[in-house]
C-alpha atoms as a PDB file:
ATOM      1  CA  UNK A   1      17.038 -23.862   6.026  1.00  0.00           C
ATOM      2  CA  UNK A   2      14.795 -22.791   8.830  1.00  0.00           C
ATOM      3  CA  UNK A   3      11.608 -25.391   9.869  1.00  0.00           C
ATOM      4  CA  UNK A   4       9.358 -22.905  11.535  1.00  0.00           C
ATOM      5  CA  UNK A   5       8.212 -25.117  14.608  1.00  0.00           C
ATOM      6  CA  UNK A   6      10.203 -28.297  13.943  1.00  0.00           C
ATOM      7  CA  UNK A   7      12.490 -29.978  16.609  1.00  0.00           C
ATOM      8  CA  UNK A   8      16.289 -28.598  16.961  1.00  0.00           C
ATOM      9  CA  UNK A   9      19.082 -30.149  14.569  1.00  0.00           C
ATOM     10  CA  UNK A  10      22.081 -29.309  13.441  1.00  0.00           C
ATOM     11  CA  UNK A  11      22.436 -26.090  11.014  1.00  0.00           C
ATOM     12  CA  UNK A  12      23.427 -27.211   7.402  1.00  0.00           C
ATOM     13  CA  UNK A  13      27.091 -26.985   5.757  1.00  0.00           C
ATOM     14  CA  UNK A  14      27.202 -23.875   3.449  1.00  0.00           C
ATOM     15  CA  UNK A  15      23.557 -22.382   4.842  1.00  0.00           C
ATOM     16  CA  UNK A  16      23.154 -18.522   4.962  1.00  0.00           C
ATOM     17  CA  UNK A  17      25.003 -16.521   7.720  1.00  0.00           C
ATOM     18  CA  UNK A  18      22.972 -14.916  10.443  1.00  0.00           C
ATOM     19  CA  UNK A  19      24.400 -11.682   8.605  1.00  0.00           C
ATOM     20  CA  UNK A  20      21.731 -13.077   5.854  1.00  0.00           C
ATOM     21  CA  UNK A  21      19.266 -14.455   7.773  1.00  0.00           C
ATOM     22  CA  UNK A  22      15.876 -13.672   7.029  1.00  0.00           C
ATOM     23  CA  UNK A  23      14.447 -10.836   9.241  1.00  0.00           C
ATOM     24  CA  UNK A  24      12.209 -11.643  12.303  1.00  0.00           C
ATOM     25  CA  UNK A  25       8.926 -12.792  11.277  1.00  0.00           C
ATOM     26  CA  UNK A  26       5.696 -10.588  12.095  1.00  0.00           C
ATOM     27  CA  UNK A  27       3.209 -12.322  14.183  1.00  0.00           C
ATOM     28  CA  UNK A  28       0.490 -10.367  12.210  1.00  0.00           C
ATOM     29  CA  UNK A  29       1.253 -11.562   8.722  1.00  0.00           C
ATOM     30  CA  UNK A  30      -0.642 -13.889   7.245  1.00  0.00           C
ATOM     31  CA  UNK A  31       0.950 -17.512   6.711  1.00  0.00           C
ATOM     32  CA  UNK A  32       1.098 -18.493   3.108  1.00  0.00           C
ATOM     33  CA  UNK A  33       0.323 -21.981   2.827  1.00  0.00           C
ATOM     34  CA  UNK A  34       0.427 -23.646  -0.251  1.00  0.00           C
ATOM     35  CA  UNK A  35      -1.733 -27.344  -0.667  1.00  0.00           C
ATOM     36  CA  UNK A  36      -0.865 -29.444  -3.151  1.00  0.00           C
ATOM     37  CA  UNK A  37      -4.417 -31.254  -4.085  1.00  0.00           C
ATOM     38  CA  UNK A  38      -2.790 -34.700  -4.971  1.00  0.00           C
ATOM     39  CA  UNK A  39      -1.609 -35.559  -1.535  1.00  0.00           C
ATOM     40  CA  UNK A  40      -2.848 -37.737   1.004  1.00  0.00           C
ATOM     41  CA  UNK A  41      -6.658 -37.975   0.618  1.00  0.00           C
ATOM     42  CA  UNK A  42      -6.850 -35.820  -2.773  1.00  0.00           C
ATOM     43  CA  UNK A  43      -9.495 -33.758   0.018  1.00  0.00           C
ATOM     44  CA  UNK A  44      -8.421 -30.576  -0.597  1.00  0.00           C
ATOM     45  CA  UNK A  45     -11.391 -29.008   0.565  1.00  0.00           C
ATOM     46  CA  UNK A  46     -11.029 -30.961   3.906  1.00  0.00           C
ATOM     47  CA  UNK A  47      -7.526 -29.751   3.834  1.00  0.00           C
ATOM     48  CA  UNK A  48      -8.549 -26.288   3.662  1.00  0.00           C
ATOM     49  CA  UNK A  49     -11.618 -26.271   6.028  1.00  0.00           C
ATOM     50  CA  UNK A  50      -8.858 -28.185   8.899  1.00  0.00           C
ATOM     51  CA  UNK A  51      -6.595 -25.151   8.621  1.00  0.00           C
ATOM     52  CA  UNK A  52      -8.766 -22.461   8.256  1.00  0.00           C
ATOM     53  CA  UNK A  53     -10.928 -23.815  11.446  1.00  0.00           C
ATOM     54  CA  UNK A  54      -7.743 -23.830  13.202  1.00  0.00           C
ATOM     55  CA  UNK A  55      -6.404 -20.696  12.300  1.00  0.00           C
ATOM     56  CA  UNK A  56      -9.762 -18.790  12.925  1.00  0.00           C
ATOM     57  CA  UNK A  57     -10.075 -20.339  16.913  1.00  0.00           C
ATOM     58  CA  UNK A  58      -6.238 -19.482  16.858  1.00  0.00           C
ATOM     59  CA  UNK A  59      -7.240 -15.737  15.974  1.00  0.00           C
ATOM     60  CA  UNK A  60      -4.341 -16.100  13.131  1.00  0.00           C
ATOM     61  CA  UNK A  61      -4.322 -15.016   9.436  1.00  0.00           C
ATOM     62  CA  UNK A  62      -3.906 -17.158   6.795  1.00  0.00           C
ATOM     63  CA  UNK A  63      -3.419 -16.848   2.994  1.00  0.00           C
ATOM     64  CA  UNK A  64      -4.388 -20.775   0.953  1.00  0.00           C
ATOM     65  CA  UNK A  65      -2.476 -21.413  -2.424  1.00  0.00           C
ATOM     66  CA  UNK A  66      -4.220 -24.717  -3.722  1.00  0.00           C
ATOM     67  CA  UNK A  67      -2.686 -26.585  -6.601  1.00  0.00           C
ATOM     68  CA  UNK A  68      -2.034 -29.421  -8.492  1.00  0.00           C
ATOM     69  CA  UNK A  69       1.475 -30.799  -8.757  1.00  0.00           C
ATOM     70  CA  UNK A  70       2.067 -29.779 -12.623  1.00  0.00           C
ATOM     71  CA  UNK A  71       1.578 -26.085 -10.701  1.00  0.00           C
ATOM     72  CA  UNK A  72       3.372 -26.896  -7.187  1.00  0.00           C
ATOM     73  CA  UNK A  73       7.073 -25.375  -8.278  1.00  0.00           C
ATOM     74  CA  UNK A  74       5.242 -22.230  -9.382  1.00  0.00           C
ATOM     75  CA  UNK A  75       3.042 -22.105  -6.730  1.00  0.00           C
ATOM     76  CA  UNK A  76       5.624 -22.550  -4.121  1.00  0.00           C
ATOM     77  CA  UNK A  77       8.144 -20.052  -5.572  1.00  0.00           C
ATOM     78  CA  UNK A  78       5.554 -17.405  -5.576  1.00  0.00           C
ATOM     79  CA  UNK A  79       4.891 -18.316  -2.441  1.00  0.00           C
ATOM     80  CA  UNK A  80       7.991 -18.260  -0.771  1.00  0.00           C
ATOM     81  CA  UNK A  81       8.654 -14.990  -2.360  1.00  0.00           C
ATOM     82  CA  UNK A  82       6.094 -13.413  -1.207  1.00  0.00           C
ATOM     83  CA  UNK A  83       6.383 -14.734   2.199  1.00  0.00           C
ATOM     84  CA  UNK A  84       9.734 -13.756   2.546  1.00  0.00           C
ATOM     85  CA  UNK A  85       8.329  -9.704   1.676  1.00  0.00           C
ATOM     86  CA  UNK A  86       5.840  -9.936   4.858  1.00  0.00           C
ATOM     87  CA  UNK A  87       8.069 -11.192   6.911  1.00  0.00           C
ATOM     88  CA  UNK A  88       6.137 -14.624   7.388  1.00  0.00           C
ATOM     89  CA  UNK A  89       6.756 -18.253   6.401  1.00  0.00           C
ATOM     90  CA  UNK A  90       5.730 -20.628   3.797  1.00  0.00           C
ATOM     91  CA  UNK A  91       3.747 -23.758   5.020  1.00  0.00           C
ATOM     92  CA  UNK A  92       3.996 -26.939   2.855  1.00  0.00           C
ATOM     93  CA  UNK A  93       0.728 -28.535   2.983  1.00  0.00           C
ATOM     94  CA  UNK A  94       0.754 -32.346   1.741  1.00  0.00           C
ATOM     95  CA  UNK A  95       3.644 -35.382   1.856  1.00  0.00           C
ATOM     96  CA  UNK A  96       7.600 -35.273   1.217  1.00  0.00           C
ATOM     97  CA  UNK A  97       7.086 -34.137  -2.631  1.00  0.00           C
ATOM     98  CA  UNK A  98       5.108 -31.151  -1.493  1.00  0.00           C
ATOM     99  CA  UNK A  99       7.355 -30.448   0.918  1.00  0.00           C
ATOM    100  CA  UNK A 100      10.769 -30.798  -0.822  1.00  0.00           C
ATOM    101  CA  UNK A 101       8.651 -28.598  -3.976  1.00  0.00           C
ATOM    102  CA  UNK A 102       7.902 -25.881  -1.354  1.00  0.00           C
ATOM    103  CA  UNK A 103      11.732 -26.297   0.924  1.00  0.00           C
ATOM    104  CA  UNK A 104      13.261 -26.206  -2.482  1.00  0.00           C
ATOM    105  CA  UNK A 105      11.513 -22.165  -3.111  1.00  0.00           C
ATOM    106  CA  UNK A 106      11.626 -21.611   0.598  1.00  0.00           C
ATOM    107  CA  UNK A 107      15.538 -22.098   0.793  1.00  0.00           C
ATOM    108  CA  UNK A 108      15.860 -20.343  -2.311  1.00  0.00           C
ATOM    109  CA  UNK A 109      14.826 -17.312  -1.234  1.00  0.00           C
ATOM    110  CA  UNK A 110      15.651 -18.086   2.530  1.00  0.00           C
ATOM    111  CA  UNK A 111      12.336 -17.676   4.159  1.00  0.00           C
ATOM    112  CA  UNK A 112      11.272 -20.264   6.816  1.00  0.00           C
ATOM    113  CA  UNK A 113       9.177 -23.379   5.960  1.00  0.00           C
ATOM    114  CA  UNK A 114       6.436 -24.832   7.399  1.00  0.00           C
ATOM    115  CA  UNK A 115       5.193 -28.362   7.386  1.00  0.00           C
ATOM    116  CA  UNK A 116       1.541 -29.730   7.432  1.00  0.00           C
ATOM    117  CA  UNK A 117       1.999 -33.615   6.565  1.00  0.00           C
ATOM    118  CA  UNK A 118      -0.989 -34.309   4.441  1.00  0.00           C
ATOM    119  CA  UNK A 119       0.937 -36.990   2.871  1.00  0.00           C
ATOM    120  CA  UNK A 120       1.398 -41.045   2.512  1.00  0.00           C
ATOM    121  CA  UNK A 121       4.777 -41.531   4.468  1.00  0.00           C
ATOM    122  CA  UNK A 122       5.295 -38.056   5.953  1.00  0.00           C
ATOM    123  CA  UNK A 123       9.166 -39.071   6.167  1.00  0.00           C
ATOM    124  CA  UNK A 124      10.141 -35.669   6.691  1.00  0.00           C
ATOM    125  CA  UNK A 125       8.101 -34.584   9.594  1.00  0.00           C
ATOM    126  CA  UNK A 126       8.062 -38.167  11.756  1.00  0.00           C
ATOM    127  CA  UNK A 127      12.011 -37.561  11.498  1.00  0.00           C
ATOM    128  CA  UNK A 128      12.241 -33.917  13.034  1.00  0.00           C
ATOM    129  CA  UNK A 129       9.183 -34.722  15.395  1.00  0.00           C
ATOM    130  CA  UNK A 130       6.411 -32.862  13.810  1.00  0.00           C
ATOM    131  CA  UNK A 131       3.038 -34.577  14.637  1.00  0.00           C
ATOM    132  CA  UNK A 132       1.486 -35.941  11.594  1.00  0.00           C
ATOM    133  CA  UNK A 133      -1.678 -34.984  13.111  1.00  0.00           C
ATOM    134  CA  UNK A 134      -2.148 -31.581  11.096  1.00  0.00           C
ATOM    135  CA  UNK A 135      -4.351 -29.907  13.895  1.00  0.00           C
ATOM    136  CA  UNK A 136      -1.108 -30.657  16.427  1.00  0.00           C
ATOM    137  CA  UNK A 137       1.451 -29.576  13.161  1.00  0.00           C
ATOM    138  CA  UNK A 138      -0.642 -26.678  12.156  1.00  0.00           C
ATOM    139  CA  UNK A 139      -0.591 -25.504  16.316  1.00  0.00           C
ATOM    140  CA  UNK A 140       3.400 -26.878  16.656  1.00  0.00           C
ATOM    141  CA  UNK A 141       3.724 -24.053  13.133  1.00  0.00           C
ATOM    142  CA  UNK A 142       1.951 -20.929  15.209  1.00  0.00           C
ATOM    143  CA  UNK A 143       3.130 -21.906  18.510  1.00  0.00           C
ATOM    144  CA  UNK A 144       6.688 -22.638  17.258  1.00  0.00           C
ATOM    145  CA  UNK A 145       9.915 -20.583  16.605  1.00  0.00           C
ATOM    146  CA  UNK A 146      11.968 -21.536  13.475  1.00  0.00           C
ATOM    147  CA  UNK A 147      14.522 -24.274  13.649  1.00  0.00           C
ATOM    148  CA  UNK A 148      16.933 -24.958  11.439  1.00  0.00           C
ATOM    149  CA  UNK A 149      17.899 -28.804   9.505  1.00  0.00           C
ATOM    150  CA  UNK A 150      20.380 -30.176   7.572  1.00  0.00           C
ATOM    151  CA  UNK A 151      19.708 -30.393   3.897  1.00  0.00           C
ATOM    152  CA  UNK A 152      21.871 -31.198   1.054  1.00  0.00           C
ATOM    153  CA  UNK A 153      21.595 -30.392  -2.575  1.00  0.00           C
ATOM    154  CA  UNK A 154      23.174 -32.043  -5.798  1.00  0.00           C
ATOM    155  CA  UNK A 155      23.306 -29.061  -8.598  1.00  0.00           C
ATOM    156  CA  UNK A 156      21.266 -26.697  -7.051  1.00  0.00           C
ATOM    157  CA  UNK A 157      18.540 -29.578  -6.305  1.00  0.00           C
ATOM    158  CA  UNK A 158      17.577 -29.752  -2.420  1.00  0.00           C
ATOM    159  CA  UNK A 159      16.942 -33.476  -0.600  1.00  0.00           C
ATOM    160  CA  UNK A 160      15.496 -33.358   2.716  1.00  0.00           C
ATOM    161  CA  UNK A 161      14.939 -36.824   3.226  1.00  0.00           C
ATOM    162  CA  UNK A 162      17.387 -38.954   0.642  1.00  0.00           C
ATOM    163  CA  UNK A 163      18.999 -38.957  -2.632  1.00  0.00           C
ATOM    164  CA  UNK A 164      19.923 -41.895  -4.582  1.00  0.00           C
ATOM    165  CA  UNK A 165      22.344 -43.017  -7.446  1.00  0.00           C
ATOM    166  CA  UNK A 166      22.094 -46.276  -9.610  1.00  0.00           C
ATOM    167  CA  UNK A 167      19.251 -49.121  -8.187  1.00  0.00           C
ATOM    168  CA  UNK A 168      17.209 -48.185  -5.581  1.00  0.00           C
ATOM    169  CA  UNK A 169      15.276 -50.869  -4.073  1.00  0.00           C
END
Protein backbone atom coordinates (compact mmCIF):
# COMPACT_ATOMS: atom_id res chain seq x y z
CA UNK A 1 0.00 0.00 0.00
CA UNK A 2 1.27 3.42 -0.85
CA UNK A 3 0.90 6.42 2.12
CA UNK A 4 1.05 9.44 -0.09
CA UNK A 5 3.39 11.70 2.15
CA UNK A 6 4.07 9.33 5.05
CA UNK A 7 7.64 8.47 6.32
CA UNK A 8 9.64 5.48 4.43
CA UNK A 9 9.03 1.74 5.67
CA UNK A 10 9.40 -1.33 4.46
CA UNK A 11 7.15 -2.49 1.31
CA UNK A 12 4.57 -5.22 2.41
CA UNK A 13 4.87 -9.18 1.74
CA UNK A 14 2.61 -10.07 -1.28
CA UNK A 15 1.94 -6.08 -2.31
CA UNK A 16 1.49 -5.28 -6.08
CA UNK A 17 4.59 -5.34 -8.40
CA UNK A 18 5.85 -2.09 -9.81
CA UNK A 19 4.62 -3.89 -13.14
CA UNK A 20 1.07 -3.05 -11.31
CA UNK A 21 1.70 -0.12 -9.67
CA UNK A 22 -0.64 2.54 -9.97
CA UNK A 23 0.34 5.15 -12.66
CA UNK A 24 2.02 8.49 -11.65
CA UNK A 25 -0.34 10.73 -10.04
CA UNK A 26 -1.38 14.15 -11.81
CA UNK A 27 -0.58 17.15 -9.83
CA UNK A 28 -3.79 18.75 -11.33
CA UNK A 29 -6.36 16.27 -10.13
CA UNK A 30 -8.33 16.96 -7.52
CA UNK A 31 -7.69 14.94 -4.13
CA UNK A 32 -10.68 12.96 -3.06
CA UNK A 33 -10.96 13.14 0.51
CA UNK A 34 -13.44 11.39 2.24
CA UNK A 35 -14.49 12.68 6.21
CA UNK A 36 -16.04 10.50 8.26
CA UNK A 37 -18.39 12.95 10.56
CA UNK A 38 -18.06 10.75 13.78
CA UNK A 39 -14.41 11.31 14.36
CA UNK A 40 -12.58 13.40 16.60
CA UNK A 41 -14.72 16.49 17.36
CA UNK A 42 -17.97 15.23 15.37
CA UNK A 43 -16.99 19.09 13.59
CA UNK A 44 -17.32 18.19 10.32
CA UNK A 45 -17.87 21.49 9.13
CA UNK A 46 -14.60 22.60 10.90
CA UNK A 47 -13.10 19.65 9.23
CA UNK A 48 -14.07 20.81 5.95
CA UNK A 49 -13.47 24.62 6.27
CA UNK A 50 -9.46 23.43 7.69
CA UNK A 51 -8.91 21.64 4.39
CA UNK A 52 -10.52 23.62 2.03
CA UNK A 53 -8.64 26.91 3.56
CA UNK A 54 -5.58 25.00 3.09
CA UNK A 55 -6.03 23.72 -0.17
CA UNK A 56 -7.27 27.13 -1.62
CA UNK A 57 -3.79 29.18 -0.18
CA UNK A 58 -2.08 25.91 -1.54
CA UNK A 59 -3.69 26.74 -5.09
CA UNK A 60 -4.75 22.80 -5.03
CA UNK A 61 -8.07 21.10 -5.98
CA UNK A 62 -9.98 19.24 -3.83
CA UNK A 63 -13.09 17.00 -4.08
CA UNK A 64 -14.97 16.44 0.01
CA UNK A 65 -16.94 13.08 0.50
CA UNK A 66 -18.59 13.62 4.05
CA UNK A 67 -20.20 10.70 5.79
CA UNK A 68 -21.27 8.92 8.57
CA UNK A 69 -19.69 5.61 9.47
CA UNK A 70 -22.88 3.32 8.50
CA UNK A 71 -21.79 5.06 4.85
CA UNK A 72 -17.78 5.13 5.29
CA UNK A 73 -17.11 1.54 3.32
CA UNK A 74 -19.25 2.91 0.49
CA UNK A 75 -18.00 6.12 0.58
CA UNK A 76 -14.44 5.11 0.58
CA UNK A 77 -14.74 2.47 -2.18
CA UNK A 78 -16.23 4.99 -4.45
CA UNK A 79 -13.73 6.99 -3.57
CA UNK A 80 -10.79 5.12 -4.10
CA UNK A 81 -12.17 4.11 -7.37
CA UNK A 82 -12.54 7.05 -8.63
CA UNK A 83 -9.30 8.32 -7.47
CA UNK A 84 -7.49 5.68 -8.90
CA UNK A 85 -9.30 6.89 -12.70
CA UNK A 86 -7.69 10.58 -12.24
CA UNK A 87 -4.71 9.51 -11.36
CA UNK A 88 -4.90 11.07 -7.72
CA UNK A 89 -5.12 9.68 -4.17
CA UNK A 90 -7.66 9.06 -1.60
CA UNK A 91 -7.24 11.06 1.73
CA UNK A 92 -8.71 9.46 4.92
CA UNK A 93 -10.01 12.20 6.94
CA UNK A 94 -10.72 11.18 10.75
CA UNK A 95 -8.95 8.42 13.36
CA UNK A 96 -7.63 4.68 12.74
CA UNK A 97 -11.35 3.38 11.81
CA UNK A 98 -11.58 5.95 9.08
CA UNK A 99 -8.47 5.24 8.00
CA UNK A 100 -8.32 1.40 7.94
CA UNK A 101 -12.30 1.93 6.16
CA UNK A 102 -10.62 4.13 3.48
CA UNK A 103 -6.76 1.87 3.30
CA UNK A 104 -9.01 -1.10 3.11
CA UNK A 105 -10.78 0.53 -0.63
CA UNK A 106 -7.54 2.29 -1.32
CA UNK A 107 -5.45 -1.06 -1.37
CA UNK A 108 -8.18 -2.67 -3.05
CA UNK A 109 -8.02 -0.94 -5.95
CA UNK A 110 -4.26 0.10 -5.42
CA UNK A 111 -4.46 3.81 -5.43
CA UNK A 112 -2.41 5.76 -2.81
CA UNK A 113 -3.86 6.84 0.59
CA UNK A 114 -3.78 9.77 2.35
CA UNK A 115 -4.05 10.48 6.01
CA UNK A 116 -5.63 13.53 7.86
CA UNK A 117 -5.80 12.32 11.68
CA UNK A 118 -9.01 13.80 12.84
CA UNK A 119 -9.21 11.09 15.28
CA UNK A 120 -8.92 10.10 19.25
CA UNK A 121 -5.55 8.07 19.21
CA UNK A 122 -4.34 8.70 15.65
CA UNK A 123 -2.20 5.34 16.12
CA UNK A 124 -1.60 5.10 12.60
CA UNK A 125 -0.14 8.39 11.71
CA UNK A 126 2.07 9.11 15.19
CA UNK A 127 3.67 5.62 14.06
CA UNK A 128 4.78 6.54 10.37
CA UNK A 129 5.45 10.26 11.51
CA UNK A 130 2.57 12.09 10.09
CA UNK A 131 1.84 15.24 12.22
CA UNK A 132 -1.43 14.97 13.88
CA UNK A 133 -1.71 18.55 13.31
CA UNK A 134 -4.01 18.32 10.07
CA UNK A 135 -2.78 21.77 8.62
CA UNK A 136 1.05 20.11 8.84
CA UNK A 137 -0.68 16.41 7.53
CA UNK A 138 -2.83 18.04 4.98
CA UNK A 139 0.71 20.13 3.67
CA UNK A 140 3.05 16.70 4.48
CA UNK A 141 -0.14 14.99 1.76
CA UNK A 142 0.53 17.86 -1.17
CA UNK A 143 4.07 18.34 -0.47
CA UNK A 144 4.74 14.57 -0.18
CA UNK A 145 5.52 11.66 -2.63
CA UNK A 146 3.86 8.26 -1.86
CA UNK A 147 5.49 5.85 0.50
CA UNK A 148 4.78 2.61 0.92
CA UNK A 149 3.92 0.44 4.66
CA UNK A 150 3.54 -2.80 5.75
CA UNK A 151 0.03 -4.02 6.18
CA UNK A 152 -1.34 -7.36 6.77
CA UNK A 153 -4.71 -8.80 6.13
CA UNK A 154 -6.62 -11.91 7.66
CA UNK A 155 -9.28 -13.08 4.78
CA UNK A 156 -9.13 -10.32 2.67
CA UNK A 157 -9.51 -7.88 5.87
CA UNK A 158 -6.56 -5.18 6.04
CA UNK A 159 -4.92 -4.12 9.75
CA UNK A 160 -2.73 -1.24 9.72
CA UNK A 161 -2.22 -0.87 13.21
CA UNK A 162 -3.11 -4.47 15.08
CA UNK A 163 -5.19 -7.46 14.97
CA UNK A 164 -6.18 -9.51 17.82
CA UNK A 165 -7.41 -13.12 18.70
CA UNK A 166 -9.12 -14.29 22.03
CA UNK A 167 -8.96 -11.42 25.18
CA UNK A 168 -7.75 -8.28 24.45
CA UNK A 169 -7.11 -6.15 27.32
Amino acid sequence: MKVAGASQHQQAAGERSSANAPPPLDAEAALIFVINTASGSFDAAGKRALIEARLAARGRRGELRICGPAELPQVAATAAADALARRTAVIAVGGDGSLNAVAQAAHAVGCPIGILPYGTFNYFARTHGIPTDVAAALDLVLDGAPQPVQVAAINDRLFLVNASLGVYP
